[in-house]
Protein backbone atom coordinates (compact mmCIF):
# COMPACT_ATOMS: atom_id res chain seq x y z
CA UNK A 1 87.80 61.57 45.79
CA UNK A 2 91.07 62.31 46.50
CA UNK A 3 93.66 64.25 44.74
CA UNK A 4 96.04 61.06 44.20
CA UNK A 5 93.21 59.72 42.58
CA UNK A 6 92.82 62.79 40.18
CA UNK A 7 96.52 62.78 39.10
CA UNK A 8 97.75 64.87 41.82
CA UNK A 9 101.48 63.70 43.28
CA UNK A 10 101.08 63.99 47.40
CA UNK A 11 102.63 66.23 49.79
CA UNK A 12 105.30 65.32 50.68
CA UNK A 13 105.77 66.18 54.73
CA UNK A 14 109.23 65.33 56.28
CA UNK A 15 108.99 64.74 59.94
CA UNK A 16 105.95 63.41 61.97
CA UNK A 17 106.16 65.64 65.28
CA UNK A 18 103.29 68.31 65.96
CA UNK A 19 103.75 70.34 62.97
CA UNK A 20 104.26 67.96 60.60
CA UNK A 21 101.08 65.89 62.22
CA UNK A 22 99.03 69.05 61.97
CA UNK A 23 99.92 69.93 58.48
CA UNK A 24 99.30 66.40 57.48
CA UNK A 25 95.72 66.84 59.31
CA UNK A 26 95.00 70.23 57.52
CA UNK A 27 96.09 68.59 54.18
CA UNK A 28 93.78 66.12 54.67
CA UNK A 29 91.03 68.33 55.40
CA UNK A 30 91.10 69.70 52.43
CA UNK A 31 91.19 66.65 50.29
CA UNK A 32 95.29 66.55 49.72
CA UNK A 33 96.79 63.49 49.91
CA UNK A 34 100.13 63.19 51.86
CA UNK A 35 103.38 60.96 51.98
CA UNK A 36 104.44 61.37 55.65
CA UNK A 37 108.11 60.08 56.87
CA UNK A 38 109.95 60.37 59.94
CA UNK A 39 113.33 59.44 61.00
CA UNK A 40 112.64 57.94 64.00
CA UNK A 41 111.78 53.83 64.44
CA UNK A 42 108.55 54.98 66.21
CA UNK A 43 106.89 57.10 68.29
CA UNK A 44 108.22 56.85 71.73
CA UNK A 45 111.82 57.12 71.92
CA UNK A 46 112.28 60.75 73.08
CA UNK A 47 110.75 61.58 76.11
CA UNK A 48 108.19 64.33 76.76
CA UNK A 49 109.94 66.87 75.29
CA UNK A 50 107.80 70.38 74.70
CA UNK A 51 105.83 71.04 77.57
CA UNK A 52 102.65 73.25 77.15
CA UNK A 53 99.76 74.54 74.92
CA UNK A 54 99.11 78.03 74.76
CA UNK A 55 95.45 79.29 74.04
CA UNK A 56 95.58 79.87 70.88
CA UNK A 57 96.63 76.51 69.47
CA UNK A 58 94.17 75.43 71.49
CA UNK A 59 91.11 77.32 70.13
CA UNK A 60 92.87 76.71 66.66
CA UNK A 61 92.37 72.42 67.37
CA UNK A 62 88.33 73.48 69.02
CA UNK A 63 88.10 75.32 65.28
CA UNK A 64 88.39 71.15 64.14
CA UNK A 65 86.26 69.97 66.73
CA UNK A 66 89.18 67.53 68.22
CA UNK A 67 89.78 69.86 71.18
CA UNK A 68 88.43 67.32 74.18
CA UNK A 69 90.89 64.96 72.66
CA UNK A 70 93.35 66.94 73.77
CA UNK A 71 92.10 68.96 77.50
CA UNK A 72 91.69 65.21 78.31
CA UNK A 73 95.57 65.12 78.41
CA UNK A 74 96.41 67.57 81.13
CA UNK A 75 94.46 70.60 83.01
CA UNK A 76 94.79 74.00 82.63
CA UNK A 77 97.86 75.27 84.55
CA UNK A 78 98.74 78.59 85.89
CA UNK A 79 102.09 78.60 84.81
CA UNK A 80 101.55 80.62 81.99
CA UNK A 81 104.91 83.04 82.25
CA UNK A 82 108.14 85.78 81.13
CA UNK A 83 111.21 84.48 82.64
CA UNK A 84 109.87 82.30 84.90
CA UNK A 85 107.33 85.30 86.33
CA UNK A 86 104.46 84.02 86.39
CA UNK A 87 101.35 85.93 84.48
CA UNK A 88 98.13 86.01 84.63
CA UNK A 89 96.47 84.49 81.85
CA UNK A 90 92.69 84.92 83.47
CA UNK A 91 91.81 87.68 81.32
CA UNK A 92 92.77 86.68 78.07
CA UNK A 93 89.24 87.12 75.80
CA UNK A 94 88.96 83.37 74.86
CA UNK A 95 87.56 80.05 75.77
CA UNK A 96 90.66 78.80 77.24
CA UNK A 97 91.92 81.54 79.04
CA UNK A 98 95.01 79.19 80.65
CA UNK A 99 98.36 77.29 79.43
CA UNK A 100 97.46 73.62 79.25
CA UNK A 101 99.73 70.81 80.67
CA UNK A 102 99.66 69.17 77.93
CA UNK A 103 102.99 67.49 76.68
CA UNK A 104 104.58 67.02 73.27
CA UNK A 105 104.54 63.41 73.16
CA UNK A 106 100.87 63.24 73.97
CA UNK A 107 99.84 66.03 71.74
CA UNK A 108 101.95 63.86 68.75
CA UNK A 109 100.11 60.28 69.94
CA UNK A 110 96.59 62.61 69.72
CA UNK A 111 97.65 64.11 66.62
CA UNK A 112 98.67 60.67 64.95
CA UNK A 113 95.53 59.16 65.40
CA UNK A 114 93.64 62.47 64.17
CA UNK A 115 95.55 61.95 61.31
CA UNK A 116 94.95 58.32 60.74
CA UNK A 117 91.04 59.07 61.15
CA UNK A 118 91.74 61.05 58.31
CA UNK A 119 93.46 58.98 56.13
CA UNK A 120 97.41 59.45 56.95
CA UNK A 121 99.42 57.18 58.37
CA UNK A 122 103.60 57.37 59.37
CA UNK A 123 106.40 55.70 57.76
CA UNK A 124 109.17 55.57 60.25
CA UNK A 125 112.89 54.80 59.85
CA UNK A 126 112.36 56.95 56.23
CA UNK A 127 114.59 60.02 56.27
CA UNK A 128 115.55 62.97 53.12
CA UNK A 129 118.41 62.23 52.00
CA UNK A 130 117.94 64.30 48.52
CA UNK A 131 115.73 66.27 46.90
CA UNK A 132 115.42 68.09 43.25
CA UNK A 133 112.05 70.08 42.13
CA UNK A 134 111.32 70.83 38.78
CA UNK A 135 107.61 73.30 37.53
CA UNK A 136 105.77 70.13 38.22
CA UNK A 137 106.66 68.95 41.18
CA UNK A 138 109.41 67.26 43.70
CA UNK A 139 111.44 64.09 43.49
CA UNK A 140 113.13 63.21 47.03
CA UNK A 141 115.44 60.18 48.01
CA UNK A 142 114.92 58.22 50.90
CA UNK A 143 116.33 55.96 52.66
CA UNK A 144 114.41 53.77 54.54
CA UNK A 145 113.84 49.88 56.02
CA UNK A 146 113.80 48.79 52.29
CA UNK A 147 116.66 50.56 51.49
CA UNK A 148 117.27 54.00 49.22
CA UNK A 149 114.20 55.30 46.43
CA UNK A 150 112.98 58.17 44.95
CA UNK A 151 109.56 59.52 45.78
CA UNK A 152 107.53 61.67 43.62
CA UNK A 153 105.51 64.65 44.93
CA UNK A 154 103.92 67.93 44.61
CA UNK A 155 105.78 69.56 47.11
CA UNK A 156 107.83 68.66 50.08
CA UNK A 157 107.83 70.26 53.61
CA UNK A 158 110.48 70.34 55.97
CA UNK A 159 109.22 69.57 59.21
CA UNK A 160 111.86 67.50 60.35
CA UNK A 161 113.19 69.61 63.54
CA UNK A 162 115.82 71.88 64.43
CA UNK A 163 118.48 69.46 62.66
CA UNK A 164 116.66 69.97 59.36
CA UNK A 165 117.86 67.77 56.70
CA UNK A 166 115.21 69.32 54.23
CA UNK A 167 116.39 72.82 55.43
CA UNK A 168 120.37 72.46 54.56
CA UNK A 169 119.27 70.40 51.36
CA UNK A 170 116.95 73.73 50.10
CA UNK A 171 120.16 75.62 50.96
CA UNK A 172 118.42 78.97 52.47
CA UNK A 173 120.05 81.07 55.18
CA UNK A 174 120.08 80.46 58.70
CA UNK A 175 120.97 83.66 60.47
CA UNK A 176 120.49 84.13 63.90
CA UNK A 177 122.61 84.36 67.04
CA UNK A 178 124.94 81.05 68.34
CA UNK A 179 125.13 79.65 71.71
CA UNK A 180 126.56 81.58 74.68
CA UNK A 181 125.15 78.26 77.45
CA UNK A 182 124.02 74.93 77.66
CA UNK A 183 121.55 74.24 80.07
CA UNK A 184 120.40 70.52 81.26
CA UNK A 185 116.63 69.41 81.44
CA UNK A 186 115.13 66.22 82.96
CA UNK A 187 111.78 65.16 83.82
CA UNK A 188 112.49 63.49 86.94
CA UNK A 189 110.80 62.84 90.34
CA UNK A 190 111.49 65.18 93.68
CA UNK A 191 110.94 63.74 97.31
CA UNK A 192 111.95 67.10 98.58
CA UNK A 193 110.52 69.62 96.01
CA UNK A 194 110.53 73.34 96.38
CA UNK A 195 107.36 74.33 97.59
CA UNK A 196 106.24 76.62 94.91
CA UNK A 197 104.59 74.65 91.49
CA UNK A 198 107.43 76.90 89.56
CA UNK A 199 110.20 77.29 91.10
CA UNK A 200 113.17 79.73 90.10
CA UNK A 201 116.60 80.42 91.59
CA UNK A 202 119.45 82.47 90.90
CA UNK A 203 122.86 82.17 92.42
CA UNK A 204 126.18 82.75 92.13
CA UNK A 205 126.91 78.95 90.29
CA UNK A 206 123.98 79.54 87.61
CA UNK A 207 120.47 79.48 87.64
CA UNK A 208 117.93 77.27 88.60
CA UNK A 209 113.76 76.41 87.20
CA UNK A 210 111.66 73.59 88.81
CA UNK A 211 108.21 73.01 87.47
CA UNK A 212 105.80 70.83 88.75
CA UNK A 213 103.65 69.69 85.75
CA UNK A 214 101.66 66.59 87.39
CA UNK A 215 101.75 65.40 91.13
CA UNK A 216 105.35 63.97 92.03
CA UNK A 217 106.61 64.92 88.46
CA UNK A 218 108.55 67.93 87.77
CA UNK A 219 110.79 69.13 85.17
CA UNK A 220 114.18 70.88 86.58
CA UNK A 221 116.14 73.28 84.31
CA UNK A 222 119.84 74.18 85.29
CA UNK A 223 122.06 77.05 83.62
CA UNK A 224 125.79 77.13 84.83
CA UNK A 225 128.22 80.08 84.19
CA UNK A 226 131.26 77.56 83.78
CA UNK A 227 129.48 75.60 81.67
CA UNK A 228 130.16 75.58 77.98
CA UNK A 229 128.17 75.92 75.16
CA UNK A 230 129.25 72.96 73.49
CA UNK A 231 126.93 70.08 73.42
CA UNK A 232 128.19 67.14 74.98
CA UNK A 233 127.70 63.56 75.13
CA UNK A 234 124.07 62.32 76.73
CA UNK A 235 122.66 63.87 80.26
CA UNK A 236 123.12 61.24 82.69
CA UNK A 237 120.63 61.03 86.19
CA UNK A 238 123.82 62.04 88.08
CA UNK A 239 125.40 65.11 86.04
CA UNK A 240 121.43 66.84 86.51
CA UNK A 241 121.58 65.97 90.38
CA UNK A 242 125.59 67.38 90.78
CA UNK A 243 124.30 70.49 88.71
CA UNK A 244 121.43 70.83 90.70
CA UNK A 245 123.56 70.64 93.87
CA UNK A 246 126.29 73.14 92.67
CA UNK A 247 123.47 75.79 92.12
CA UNK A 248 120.44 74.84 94.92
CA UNK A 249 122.77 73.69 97.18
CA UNK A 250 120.43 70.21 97.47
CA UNK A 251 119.18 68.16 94.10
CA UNK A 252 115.24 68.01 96.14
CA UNK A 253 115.60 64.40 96.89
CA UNK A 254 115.83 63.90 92.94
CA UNK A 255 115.36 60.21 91.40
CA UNK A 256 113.61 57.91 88.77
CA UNK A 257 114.64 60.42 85.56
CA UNK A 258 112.01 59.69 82.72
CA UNK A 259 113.54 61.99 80.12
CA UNK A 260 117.27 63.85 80.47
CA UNK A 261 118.61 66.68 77.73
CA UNK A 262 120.41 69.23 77.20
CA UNK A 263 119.97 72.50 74.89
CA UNK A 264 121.42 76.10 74.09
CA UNK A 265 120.25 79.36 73.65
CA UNK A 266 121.11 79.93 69.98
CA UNK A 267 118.21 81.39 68.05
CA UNK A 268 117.92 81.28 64.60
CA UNK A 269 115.04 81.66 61.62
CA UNK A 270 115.61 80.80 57.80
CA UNK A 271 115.39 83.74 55.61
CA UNK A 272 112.60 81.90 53.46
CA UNK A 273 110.18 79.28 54.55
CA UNK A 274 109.17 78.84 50.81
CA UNK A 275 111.62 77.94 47.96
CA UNK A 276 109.77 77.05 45.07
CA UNK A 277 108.16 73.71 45.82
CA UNK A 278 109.24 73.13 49.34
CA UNK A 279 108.37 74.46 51.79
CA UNK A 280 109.98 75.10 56.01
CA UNK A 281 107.90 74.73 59.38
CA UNK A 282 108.45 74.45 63.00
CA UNK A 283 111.55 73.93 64.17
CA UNK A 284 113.20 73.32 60.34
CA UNK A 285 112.53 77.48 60.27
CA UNK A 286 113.31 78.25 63.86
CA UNK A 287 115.24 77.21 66.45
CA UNK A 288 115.05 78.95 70.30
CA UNK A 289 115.84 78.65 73.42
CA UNK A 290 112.26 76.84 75.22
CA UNK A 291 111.65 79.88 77.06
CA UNK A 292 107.68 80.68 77.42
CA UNK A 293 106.00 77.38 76.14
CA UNK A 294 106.57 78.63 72.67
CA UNK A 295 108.08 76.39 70.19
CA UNK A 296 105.69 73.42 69.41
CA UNK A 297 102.65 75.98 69.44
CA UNK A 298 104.71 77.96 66.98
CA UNK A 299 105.28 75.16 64.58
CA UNK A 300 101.60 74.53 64.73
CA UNK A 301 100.42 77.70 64.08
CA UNK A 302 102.73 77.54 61.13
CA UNK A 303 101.16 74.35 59.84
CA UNK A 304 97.79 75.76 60.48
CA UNK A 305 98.77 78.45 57.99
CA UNK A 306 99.89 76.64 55.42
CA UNK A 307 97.72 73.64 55.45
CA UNK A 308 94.65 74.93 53.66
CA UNK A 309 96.42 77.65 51.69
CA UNK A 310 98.17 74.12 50.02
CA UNK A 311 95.16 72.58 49.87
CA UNK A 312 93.17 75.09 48.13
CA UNK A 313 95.96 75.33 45.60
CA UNK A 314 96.06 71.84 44.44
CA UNK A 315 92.43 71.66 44.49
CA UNK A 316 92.45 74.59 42.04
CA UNK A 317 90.18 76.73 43.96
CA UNK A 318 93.29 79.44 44.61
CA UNK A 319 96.57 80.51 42.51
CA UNK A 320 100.06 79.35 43.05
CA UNK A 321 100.72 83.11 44.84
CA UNK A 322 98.61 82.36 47.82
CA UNK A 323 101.56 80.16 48.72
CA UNK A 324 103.53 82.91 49.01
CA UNK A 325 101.40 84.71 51.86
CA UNK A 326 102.92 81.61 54.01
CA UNK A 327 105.64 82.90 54.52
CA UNK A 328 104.99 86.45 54.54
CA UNK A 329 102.81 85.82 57.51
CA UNK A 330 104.76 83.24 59.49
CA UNK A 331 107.64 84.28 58.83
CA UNK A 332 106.90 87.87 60.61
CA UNK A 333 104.99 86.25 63.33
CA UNK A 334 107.68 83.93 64.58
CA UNK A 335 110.22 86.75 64.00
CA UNK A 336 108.27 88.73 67.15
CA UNK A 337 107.48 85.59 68.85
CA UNK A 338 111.47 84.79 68.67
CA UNK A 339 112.06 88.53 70.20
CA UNK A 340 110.15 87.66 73.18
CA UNK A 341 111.75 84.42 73.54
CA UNK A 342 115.24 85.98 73.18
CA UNK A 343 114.39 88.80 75.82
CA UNK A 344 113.42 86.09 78.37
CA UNK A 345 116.32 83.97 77.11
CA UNK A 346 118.72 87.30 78.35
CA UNK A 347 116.56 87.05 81.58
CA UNK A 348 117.49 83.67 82.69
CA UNK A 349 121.10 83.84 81.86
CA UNK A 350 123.48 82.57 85.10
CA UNK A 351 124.44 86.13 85.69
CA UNK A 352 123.70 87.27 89.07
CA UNK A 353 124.41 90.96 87.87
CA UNK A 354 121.11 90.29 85.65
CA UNK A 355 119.03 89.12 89.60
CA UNK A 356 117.90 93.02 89.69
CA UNK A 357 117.01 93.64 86.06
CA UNK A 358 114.39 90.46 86.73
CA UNK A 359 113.54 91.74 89.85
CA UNK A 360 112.06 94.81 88.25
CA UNK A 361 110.85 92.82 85.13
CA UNK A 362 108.50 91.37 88.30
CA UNK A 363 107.36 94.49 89.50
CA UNK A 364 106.34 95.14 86.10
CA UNK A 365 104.37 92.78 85.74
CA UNK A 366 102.06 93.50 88.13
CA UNK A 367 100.62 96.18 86.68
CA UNK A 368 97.28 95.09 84.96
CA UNK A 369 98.69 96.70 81.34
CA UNK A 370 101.66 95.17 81.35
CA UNK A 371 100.35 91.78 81.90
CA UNK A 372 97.62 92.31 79.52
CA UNK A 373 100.05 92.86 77.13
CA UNK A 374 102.40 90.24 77.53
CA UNK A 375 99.70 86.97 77.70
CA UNK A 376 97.99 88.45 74.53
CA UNK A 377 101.51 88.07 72.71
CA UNK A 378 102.68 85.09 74.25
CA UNK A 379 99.11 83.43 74.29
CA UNK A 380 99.17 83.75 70.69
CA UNK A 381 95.77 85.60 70.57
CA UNK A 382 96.97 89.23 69.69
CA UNK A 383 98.19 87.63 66.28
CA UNK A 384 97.46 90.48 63.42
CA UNK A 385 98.55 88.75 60.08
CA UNK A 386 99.07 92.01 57.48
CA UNK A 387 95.80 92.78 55.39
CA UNK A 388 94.69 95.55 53.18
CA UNK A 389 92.36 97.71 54.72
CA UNK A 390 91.74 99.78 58.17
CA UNK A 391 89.02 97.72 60.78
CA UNK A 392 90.74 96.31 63.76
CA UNK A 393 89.62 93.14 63.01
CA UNK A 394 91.29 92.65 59.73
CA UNK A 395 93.94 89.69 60.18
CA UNK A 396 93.29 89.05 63.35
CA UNK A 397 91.84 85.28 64.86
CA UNK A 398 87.91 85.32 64.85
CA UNK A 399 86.31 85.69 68.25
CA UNK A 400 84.28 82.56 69.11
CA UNK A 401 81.07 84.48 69.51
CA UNK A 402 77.86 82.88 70.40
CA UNK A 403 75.55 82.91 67.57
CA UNK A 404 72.26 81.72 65.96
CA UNK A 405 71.81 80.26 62.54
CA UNK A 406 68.98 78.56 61.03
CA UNK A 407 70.00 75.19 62.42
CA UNK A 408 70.03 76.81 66.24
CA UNK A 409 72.41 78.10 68.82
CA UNK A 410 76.18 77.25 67.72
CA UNK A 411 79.83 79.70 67.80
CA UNK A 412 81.90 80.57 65.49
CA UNK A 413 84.06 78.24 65.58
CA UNK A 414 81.89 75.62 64.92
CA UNK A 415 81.43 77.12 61.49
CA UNK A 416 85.21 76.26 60.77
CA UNK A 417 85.29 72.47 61.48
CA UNK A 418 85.44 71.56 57.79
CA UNK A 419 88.42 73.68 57.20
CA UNK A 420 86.64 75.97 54.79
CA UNK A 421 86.39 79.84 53.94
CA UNK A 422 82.98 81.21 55.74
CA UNK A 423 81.09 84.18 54.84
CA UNK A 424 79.19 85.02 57.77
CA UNK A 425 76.53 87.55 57.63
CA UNK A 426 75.05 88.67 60.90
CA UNK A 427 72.57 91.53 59.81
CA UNK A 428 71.02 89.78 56.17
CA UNK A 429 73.36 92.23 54.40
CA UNK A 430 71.67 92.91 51.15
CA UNK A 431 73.83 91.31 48.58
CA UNK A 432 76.06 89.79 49.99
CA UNK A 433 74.90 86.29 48.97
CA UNK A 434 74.96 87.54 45.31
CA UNK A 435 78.16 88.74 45.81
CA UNK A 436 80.28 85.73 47.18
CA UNK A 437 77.72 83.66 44.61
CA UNK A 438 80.78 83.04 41.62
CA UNK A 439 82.56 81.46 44.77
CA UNK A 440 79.72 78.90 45.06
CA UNK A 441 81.20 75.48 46.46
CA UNK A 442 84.49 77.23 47.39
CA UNK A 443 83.05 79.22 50.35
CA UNK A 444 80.56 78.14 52.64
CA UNK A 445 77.87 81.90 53.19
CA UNK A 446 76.32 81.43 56.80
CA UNK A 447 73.18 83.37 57.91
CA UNK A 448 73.12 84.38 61.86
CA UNK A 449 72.28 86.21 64.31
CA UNK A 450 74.88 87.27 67.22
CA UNK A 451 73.07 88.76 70.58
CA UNK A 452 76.08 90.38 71.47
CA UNK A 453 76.67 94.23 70.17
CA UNK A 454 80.41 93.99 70.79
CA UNK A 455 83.38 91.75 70.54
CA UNK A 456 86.76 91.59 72.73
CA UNK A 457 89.41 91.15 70.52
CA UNK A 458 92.77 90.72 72.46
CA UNK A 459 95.64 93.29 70.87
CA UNK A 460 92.67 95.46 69.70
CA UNK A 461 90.40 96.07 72.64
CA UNK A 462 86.68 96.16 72.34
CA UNK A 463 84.82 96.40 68.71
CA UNK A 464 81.58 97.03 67.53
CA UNK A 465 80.24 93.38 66.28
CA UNK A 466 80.51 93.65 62.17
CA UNK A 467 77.17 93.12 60.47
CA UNK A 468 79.24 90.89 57.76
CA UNK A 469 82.70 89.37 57.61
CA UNK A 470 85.05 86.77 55.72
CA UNK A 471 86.78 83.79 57.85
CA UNK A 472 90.18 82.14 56.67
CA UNK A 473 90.12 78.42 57.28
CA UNK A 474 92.55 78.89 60.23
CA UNK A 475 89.98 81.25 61.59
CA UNK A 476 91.67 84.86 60.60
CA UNK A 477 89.68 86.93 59.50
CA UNK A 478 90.09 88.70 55.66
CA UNK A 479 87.16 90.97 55.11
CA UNK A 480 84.96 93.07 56.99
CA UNK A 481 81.99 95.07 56.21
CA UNK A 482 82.52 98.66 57.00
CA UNK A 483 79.84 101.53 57.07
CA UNK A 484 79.57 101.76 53.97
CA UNK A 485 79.29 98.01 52.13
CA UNK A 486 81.75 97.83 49.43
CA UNK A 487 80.91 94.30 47.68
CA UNK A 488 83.67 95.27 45.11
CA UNK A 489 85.87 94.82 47.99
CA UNK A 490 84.56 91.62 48.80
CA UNK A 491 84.85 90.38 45.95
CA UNK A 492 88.51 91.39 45.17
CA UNK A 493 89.47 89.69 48.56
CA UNK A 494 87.80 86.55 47.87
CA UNK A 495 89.50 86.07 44.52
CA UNK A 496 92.94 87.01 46.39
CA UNK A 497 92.65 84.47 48.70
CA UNK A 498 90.57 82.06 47.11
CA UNK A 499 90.54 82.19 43.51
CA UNK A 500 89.46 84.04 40.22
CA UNK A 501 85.62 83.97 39.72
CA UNK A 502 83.93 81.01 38.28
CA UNK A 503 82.99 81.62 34.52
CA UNK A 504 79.17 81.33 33.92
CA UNK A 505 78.87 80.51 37.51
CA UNK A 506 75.19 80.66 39.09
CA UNK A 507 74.05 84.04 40.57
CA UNK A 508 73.47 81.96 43.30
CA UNK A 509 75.53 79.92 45.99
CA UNK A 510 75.27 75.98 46.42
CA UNK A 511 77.71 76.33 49.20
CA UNK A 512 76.43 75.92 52.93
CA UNK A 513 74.23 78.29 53.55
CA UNK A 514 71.92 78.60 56.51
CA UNK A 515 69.57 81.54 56.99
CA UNK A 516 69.18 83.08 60.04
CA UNK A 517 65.96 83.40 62.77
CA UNK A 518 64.27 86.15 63.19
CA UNK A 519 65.99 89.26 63.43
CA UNK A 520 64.19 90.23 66.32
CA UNK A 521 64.71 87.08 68.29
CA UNK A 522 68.33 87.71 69.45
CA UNK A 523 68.92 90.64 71.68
């Protein structure tokens, strides 16, 4: 049944793009219902936009079992890089061990029809015009194809882009640094291309980036020192070529534009992705230069974050504070993300003073550490959200290690398909069951066995496999089992993150629970 149903208002979720089609997905997951608007007339009326998936938004959608939906799009690339060096993304510790070419306006068709599996559809041509909360919920004017209403809701998230109508309505700051350059973008086609698949160039006009993302499709960048900041009116086919030309010296043979832009290189991030009742993600909390394959990954992970947390709170299986850990955690997490982004962004400014400073950034880069380094941050998989206590593991993503429960061989991830909390004991920890048992329904306790003695977590190096651990929904890990079992522990972070224990609950969990083989017949 869902919450509608039960007397619960809907999310509201203000924009349809990536994160506001994830959030809307994650919502649904966990039984929310949600009112989601966009702007726009429809779907496709802005080009490709975003290019890219980093690994860990993509183990985050094989977590929901919808991940083929997606690798069908595009193959893994090797363009995964800092400033247009390419790194080495072969060593990551993960499934998908590559940046995908997989483009925004795919991932959002994908996305919309996850989401209409799951019981959300778009309204287009509806944008925010207003909004007031009040302790039990949100009212919000809109003004759509039937003209302007109010619509009643729980809450209300911004995810309405870098233009955020829901962020200047909430009224939080927007620090950050302004534009210093515009630079064009076009996804155009090249009958002279340069012969590397990324291409980068600096001379004295400005700098240069051609990517080739698909055969005889490629996406050219351009960054001019006498250009100004200022946005101007719409990229034409012939101001990308001339720019092209006044840098390259040649515009590649360049016709047949499918998408032309422009942006800047101001980066900003609201000082508070939650006020009261609404809420900030994506692009309505930061705005960056597209340096790295960054942004629509980041406003993903955001609505990954706050999806279940939501959820779980209008369910009534977790108190009002666990929306607060949203933005603790995201908001930290982009902050470091948008530090890389502005280093690279200093990079590829049109300076030719800066041609050395890259040149050793390069050299760099070749060393096996520094490499390591910079694909675990920039993958996404070194993520360490802030928990209490001192095991490596703590806040970090899950690895998807193989494992054995009582229904066979499966991973980890395939524990986390339903978007629930999972208890997983890998050495028949005594108690343990007892222990999580006043969470019955709320968390699911798994029995396995993992053959592996050790686990390669990227940002943390190599760990002993724990004989017991607690798994977010979005795969994060809360709770571990040190060497000496505290189930006090345990059971203080389960009612943090998921709610006060059940009065007169059974000592026993109706939750899913599937005991293990043998000990002895993993090794």
């Amino acid at each position: 049944m869902s919450l509608e149903n039960q007397g619960v208002a809907p999310v509201i979720i203000a924009g349809a793009g990536p994160t506001g089609l994830t959030l809307a997905t994650e919502l649904r997951r966990g039984g929310a219902d949600v009112l989601l608007l966009d702007r726009r007339a429809d779907r496709g009326v802005d080009g490709s936009r975003a290019a890219g998936m980093q690994p860990r938004t993509v183990e985050m959608l094989d977590q929901r079992g919808i991940v083929d939906r997606f690798l069908a799009l595009g193959p893994p690339l090797n363009l995964g890089n800092f400033a247009g060096i390419i790194l080495d993304y072969s060593q990551l510790e993960s499934r998908f061990p590559h940046t995908y070419n997989i483009m925004q306006a795919d991932t959002e068709q994908v996305l919309e029809s996850v989401a209409a599996d799951l019981g959300a559809s778009v309204r287009w041509s509806t944008e925010v015009t207003g909004l007031r909360q009040d302790a039990g919920g949100v009212e919000v004017t809109v003004h759509g194809p039937d003209g302007v209403e109010t619509v009643r809701g729980s809450h209300l998230v911004g995810c309405d882009g870098g233009r955020s109508i829901v962020r200047k309505l909430t009224g939080v700051g927007f620090p950050g640094t302004d534009a210093t350059m515009v630079c064009l973008i076009g996804d155009v086609e090249l009958d002279e291309p340069p012969q590397h698949q990324m291409f980068l160039d600096r001379r004295e006009a400005g700098l240069i980036t051609v990517v080739q993302f698909r055969p005889g499709w490629y996406r050219v960048v351009t960054s001019e020192r006498e250009r100004s900041a200022a946005a101007g009116d719409p990229v034409t086919l012939a101001e990308l070529q001339a720019s092209t030309r006044r840098i390259a010296g040649t515009d590649f043979g360049m016709h047949s534009a499918s998408w032309l832009s422009h942006f800047n290189d101001a980066i900003r991030q609201v000082d508070r992705y939650r006020s009261g009742r609404v809420f900030l993600a994506g692009d309505a909390a930061h705005i960056h230069v597209p340096a790295g394959g960054q942004g629509m990954n980041m406003g993903m992970q955001d609505a990954f974050n706050l999806g279940w947390k939501l959820a779980a709170v209008l369910r009534g299986n977790a108190p009002d504070s666990l929306l607060d850990t949203y933005h603790d955690e995201r908001h930290a997490a982009d902050a470091e993300t948008l530090k890389l982004i502005r280093a690279q962004s200093i990079l590829c400014e049109p300076e030719p003073k800066l041609a050395d400073l890259l040149e050793l950034m390069a050299r760099l880069v070749s060393f096996d550490d520094v490499n390591r380094y910079l694909t675990a941050a920039l993958s996404g998989l070194d993520l360490q959200y802030p928990t209490a206590g001192g095991h490596a593991l703590l806040g970090r993503r899950v690895p998807d290690a193989d494992i054995i429960s009582g229904s066979g061989a499966t991973r980890i991830f395939d524990l986390l398909r339903d978007a629930r909390p999972v208890l997983l004991d890998l050495s028949h920890t005594p108690g343990l069951t007892e222990a999580a048992a006043a969470w019955a329904g709320r968390v699911d306790v798994v029995t396995a066995n993992c053959a592996a003695d050790s686990w390669a977590v990227p940002g943390a190096g190599t760990i002993a496999t724990p004989s017991a651990l607690l798994i977010r929904p979005d795969g994060y890990v809360a709770w571990v089992a040190g060497d000496n079992l505290d189930l006090d522990a345990l059971r203080g972070t389960l009612g943090t993150w998921y709610g006060p224990e059940a009065l007169g609950s059974p000592r026993h969990p109706t939750a899913v629970q599937r005991p293990a083989l043998d000990p002895g017949a993993v090794r």
